[in-house]
C-alpha atoms as a PDB file:
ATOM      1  CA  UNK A   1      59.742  60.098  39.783  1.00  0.00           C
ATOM      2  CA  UNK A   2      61.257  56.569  38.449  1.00  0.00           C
ATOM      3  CA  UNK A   3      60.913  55.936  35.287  1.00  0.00           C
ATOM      4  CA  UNK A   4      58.967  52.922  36.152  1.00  0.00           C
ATOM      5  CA  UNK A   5      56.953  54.555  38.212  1.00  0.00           C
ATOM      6  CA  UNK A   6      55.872  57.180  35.480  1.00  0.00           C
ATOM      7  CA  UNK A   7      54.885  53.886  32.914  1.00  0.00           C
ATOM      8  CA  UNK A   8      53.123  52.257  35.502  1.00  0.00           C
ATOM      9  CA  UNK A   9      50.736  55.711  35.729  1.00  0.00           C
ATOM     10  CA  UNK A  10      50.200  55.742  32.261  1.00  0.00           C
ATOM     11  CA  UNK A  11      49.275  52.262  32.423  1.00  0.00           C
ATOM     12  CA  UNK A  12      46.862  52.414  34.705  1.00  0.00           C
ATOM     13  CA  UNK A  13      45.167  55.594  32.593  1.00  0.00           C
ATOM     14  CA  UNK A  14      45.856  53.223  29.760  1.00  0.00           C
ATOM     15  CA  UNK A  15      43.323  50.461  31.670  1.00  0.00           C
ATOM     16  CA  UNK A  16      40.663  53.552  32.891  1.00  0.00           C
ATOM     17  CA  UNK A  17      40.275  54.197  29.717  1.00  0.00           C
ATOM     18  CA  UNK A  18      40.113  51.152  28.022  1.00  0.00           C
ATOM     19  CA  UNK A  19      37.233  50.015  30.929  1.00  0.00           C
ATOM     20  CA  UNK A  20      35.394  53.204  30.054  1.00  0.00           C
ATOM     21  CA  UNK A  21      35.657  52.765  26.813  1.00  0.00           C
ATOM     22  CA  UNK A  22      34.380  49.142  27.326  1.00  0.00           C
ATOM     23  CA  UNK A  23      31.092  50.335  29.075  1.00  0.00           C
ATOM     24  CA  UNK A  24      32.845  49.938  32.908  1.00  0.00           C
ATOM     25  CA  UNK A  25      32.007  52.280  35.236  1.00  0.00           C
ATOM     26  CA  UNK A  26      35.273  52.986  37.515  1.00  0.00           C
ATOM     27  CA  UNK A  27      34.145  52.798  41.222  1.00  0.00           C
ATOM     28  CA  UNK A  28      38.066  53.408  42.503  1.00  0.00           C
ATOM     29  CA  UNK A  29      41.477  53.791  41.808  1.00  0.00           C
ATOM     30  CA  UNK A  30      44.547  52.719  43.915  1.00  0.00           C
ATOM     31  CA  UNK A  31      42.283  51.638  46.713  1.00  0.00           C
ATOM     32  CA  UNK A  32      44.223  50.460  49.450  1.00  0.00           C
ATOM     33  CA  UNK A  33      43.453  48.288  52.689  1.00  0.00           C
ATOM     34  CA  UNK A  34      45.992  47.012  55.217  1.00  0.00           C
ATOM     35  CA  UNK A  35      49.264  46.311  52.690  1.00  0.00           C
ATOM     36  CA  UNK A  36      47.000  45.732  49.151  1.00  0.00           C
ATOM     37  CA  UNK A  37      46.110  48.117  46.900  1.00  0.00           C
ATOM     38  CA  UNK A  38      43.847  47.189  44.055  1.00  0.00           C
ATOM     39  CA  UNK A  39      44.695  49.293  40.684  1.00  0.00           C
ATOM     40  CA  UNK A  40      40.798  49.764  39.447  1.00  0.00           C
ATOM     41  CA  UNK A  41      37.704  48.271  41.222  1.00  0.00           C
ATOM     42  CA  UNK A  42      35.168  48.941  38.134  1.00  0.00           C
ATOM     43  CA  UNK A  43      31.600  47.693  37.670  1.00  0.00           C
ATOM     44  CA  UNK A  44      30.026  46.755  34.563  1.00  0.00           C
ATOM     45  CA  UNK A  45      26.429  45.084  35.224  1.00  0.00           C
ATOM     46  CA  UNK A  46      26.409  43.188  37.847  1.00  0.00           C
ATOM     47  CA  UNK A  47      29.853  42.374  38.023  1.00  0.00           C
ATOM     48  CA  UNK A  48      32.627  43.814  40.139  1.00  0.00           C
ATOM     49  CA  UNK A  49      35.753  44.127  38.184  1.00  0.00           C
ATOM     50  CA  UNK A  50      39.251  44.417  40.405  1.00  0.00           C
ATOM     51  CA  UNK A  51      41.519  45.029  37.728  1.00  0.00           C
ATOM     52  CA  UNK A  52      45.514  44.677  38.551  1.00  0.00           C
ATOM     53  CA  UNK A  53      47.159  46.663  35.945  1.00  0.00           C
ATOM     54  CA  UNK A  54      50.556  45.091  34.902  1.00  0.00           C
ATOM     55  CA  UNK A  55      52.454  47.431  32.271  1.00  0.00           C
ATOM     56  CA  UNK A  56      55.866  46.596  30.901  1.00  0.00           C
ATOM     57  CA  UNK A  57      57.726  48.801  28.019  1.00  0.00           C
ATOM     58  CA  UNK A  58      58.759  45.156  26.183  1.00  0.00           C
ATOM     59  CA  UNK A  59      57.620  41.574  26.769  1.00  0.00           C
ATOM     60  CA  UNK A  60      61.355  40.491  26.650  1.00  0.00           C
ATOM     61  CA  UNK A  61      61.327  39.393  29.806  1.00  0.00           C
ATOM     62  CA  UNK A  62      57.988  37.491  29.854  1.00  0.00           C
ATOM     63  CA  UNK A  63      54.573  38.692  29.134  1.00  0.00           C
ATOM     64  CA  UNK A  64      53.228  41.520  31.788  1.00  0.00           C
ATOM     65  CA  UNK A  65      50.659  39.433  33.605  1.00  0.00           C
ATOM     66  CA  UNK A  66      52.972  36.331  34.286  1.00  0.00           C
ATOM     67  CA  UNK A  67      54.202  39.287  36.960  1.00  0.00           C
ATOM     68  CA  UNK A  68      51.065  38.574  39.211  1.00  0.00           C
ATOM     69  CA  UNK A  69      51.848  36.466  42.505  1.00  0.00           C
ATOM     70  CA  UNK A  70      50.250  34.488  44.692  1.00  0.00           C
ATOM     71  CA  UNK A  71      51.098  37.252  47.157  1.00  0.00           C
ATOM     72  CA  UNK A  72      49.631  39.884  45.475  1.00  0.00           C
ATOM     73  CA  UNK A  73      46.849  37.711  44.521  1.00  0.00           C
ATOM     74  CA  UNK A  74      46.188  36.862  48.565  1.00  0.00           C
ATOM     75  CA  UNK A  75      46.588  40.564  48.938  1.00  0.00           C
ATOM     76  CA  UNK A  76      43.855  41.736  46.454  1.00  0.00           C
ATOM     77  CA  UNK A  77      41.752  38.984  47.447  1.00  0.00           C
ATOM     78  CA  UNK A  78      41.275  40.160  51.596  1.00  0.00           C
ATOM     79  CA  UNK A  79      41.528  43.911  49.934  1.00  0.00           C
ATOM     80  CA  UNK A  80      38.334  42.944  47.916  1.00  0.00           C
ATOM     81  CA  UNK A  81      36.630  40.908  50.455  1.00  0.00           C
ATOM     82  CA  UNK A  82      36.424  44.007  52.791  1.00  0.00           C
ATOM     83  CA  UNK A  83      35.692  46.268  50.255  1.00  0.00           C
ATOM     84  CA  UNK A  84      32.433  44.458  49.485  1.00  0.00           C
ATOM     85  CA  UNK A  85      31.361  43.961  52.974  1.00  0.00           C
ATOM     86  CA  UNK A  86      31.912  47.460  53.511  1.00  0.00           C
ATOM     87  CA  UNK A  87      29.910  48.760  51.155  1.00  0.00           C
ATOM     88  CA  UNK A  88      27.101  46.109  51.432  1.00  0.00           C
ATOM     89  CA  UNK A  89      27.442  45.337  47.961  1.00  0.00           C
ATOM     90  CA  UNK A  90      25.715  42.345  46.217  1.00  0.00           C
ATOM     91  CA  UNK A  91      27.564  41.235  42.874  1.00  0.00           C
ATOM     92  CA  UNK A  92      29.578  39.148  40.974  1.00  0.00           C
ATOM     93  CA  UNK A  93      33.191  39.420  41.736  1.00  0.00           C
ATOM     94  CA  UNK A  94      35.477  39.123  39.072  1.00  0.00           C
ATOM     95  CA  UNK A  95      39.444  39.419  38.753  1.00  0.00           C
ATOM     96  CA  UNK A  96      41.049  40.185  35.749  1.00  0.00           C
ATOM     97  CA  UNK A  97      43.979  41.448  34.894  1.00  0.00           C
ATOM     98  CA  UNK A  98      44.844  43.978  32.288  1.00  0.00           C
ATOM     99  CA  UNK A  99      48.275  43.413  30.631  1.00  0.00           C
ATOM    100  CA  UNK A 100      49.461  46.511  28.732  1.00  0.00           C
ATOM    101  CA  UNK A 101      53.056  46.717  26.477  1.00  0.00           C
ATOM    102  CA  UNK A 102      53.889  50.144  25.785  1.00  0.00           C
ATOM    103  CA  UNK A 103      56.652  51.450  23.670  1.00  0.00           C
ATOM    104  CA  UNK A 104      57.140  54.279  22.137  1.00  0.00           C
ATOM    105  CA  UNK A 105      55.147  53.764  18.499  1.00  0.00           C
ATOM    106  CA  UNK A 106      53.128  50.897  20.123  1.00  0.00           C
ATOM    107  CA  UNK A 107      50.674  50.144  22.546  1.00  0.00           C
ATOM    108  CA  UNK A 108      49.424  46.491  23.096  1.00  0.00           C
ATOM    109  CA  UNK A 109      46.278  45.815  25.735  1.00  0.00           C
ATOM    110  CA  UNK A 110      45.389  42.644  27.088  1.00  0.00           C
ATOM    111  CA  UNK A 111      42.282  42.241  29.003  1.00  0.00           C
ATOM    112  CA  UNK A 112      42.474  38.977  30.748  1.00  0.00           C
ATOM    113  CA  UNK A 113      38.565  38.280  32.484  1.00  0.00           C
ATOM    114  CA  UNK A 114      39.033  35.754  35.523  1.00  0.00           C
ATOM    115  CA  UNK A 115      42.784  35.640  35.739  1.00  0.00           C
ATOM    116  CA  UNK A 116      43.449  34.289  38.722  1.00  0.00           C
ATOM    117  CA  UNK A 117      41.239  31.240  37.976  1.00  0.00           C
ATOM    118  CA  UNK A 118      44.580  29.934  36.132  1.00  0.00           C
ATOM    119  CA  UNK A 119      46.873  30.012  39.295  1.00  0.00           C
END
């Protein structure tokens, strides 16, 4: 497996547990419909969470979540839509984005609520 491929994992373990830890309940992981897939789709209250999970091993090249489209954000946004009407659900919808920096000694999270309202 690429190395990027292998941080990206952890990453995305990183989020789980930082949502869990943060009273989230994780409803899915990697959930995919047509060519989106959504990292976490997590519920806390009444308020559906889709989490993109954005890891990077240094911010040298910019900060993790200025990596987020408006491609992917399309994407997530007719991946979500579905997945609501599909399970007849009635919340709040939420996106955030969870920005994680992860070297060796150091691990930075960012948990960015309504992230896409600043695109």
């Amino acid at each position: 497996m690429a190395e990027h491929n292998k941080l990206g994992e952890k990453g995305e373990q990183l989020a789980i547990d930082f949502l869990i830890k943060n009273d989230y309940k994780i409803l899915e992981k990697n959930y995919c419909y047509l060519k989106a897939e959504v990292d976490i789709i997590a519920q806390k209250e009444e308020v559906l969470a889709v989490v993109e999970v954005k890891t990077r091993s240094t911010d040298y090249f910019g900060n993790p979540e200025d990596f987020v489209n408006p491609k992917k954000i399309k994407l997530l946004l007719s991946a979500i839509d579905y997945y609501v009407i599909e399970n007849d659900l009635d919340v709040e919808v939420r996106f955030d984005i969870i920005a994680i920096i992860h070297q060796k000694k150091e691990t930075k999270i960012k948990h960015l609520k309504d992230a896409f309202l600043h695109f």
